[in-house]
C-alpha atoms as a PDB file:
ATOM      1  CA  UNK A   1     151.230 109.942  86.415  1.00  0.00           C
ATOM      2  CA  UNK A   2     149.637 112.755  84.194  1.00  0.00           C
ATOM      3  CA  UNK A   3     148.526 111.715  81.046  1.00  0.00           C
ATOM      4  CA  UNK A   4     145.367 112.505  79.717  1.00  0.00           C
ATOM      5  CA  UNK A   5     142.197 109.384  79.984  1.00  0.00           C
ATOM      6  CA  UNK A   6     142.125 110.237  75.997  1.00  0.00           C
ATOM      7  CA  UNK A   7     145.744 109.222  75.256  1.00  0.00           C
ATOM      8  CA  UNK A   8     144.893 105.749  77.167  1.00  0.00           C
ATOM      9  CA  UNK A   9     141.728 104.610  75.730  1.00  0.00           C
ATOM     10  CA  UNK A  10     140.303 102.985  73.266  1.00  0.00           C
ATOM     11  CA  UNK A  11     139.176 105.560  70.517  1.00  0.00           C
ATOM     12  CA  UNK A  12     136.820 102.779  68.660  1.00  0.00           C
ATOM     13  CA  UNK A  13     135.627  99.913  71.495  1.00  0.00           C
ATOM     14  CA  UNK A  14     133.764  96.409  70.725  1.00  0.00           C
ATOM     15  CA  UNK A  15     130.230  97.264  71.569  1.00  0.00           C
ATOM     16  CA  UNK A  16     127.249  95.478  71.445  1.00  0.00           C
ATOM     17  CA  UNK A  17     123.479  96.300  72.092  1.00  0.00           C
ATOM     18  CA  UNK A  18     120.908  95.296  74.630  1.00  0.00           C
ATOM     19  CA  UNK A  19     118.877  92.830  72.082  1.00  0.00           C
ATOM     20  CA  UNK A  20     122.131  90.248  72.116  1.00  0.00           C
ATOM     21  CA  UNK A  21     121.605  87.448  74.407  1.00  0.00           C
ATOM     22  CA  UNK A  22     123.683  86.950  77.138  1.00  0.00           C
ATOM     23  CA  UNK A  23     125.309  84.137  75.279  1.00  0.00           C
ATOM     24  CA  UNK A  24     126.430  85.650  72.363  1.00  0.00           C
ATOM     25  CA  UNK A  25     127.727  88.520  74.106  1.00  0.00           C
ATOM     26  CA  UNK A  26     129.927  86.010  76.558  1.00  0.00           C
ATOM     27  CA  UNK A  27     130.995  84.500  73.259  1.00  0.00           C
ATOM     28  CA  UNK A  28     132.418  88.142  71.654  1.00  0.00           C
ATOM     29  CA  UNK A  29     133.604  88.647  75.237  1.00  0.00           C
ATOM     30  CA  UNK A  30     135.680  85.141  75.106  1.00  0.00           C
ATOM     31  CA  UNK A  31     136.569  85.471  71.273  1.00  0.00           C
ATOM     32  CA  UNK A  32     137.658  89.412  72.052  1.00  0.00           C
ATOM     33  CA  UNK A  33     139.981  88.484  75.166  1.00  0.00           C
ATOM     34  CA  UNK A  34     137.389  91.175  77.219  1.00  0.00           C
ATOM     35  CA  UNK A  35     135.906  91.412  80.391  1.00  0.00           C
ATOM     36  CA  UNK A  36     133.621  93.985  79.835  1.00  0.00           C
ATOM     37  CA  UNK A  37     131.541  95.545  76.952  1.00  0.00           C
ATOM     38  CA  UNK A  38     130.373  98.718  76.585  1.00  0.00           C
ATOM     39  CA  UNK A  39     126.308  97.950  75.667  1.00  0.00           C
ATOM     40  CA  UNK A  40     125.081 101.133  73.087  1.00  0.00           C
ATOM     41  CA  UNK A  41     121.429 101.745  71.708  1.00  0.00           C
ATOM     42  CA  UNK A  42     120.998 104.665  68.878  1.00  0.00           C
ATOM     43  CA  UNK A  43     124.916 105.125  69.168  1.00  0.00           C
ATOM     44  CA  UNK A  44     124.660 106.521  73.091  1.00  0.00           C
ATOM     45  CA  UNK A  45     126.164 104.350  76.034  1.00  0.00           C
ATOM     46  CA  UNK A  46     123.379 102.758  78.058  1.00  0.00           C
ATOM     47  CA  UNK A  47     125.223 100.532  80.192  1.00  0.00           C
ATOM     48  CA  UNK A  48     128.512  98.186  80.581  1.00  0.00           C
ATOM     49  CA  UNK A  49     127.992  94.499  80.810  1.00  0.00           C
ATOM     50  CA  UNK A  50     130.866  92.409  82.383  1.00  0.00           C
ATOM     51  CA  UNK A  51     131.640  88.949  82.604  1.00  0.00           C
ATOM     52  CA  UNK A  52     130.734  88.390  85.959  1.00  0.00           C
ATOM     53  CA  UNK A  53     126.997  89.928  85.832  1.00  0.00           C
ATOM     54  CA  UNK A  54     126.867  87.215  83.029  1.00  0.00           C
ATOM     55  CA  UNK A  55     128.236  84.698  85.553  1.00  0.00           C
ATOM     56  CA  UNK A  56     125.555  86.174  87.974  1.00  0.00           C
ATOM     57  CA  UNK A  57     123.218  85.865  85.228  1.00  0.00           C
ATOM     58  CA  UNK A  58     123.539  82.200  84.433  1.00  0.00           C
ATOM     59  CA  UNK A  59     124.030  81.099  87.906  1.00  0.00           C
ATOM     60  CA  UNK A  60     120.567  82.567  89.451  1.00  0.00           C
ATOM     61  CA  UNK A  61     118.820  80.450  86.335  1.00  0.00           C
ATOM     62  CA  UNK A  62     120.446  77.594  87.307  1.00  0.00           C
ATOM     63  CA  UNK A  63     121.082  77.151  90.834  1.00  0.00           C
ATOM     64  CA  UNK A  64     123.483  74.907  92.317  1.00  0.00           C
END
């Protein structure tokens, strides 16, 4: 397989920033059919969110 990563991905992803609550960005995860999100500030990349560290997330606030 020899194609090119730029002939594969998505030119124009869903992003969101880091001020969205962990809700809301399960909710355009869900409503998107995603797993992960790409999570910009000032247009540059400054992490990926996916729906398990939101999983993570909610299960270390409520235990059990």
């Amino acid at each position: 397989m020899n194609s090119q990563i730029k002939t594969d991905m998505t030119a124009h992803p869903m992003t969101i920033t880091g001020r969205l609550s962990l809700s809301d960005a399960q909710e355009v995860m869900r409503s998107w059919g995603m797993r992960h999100l790409p999570v910009v500030e000032n247009e540059k990349l400054v992490g990926v969110i996916t729906d398990r560290d939101i999983l993570r997330a909610f299960s270390l606030k409520h235990p059990g």
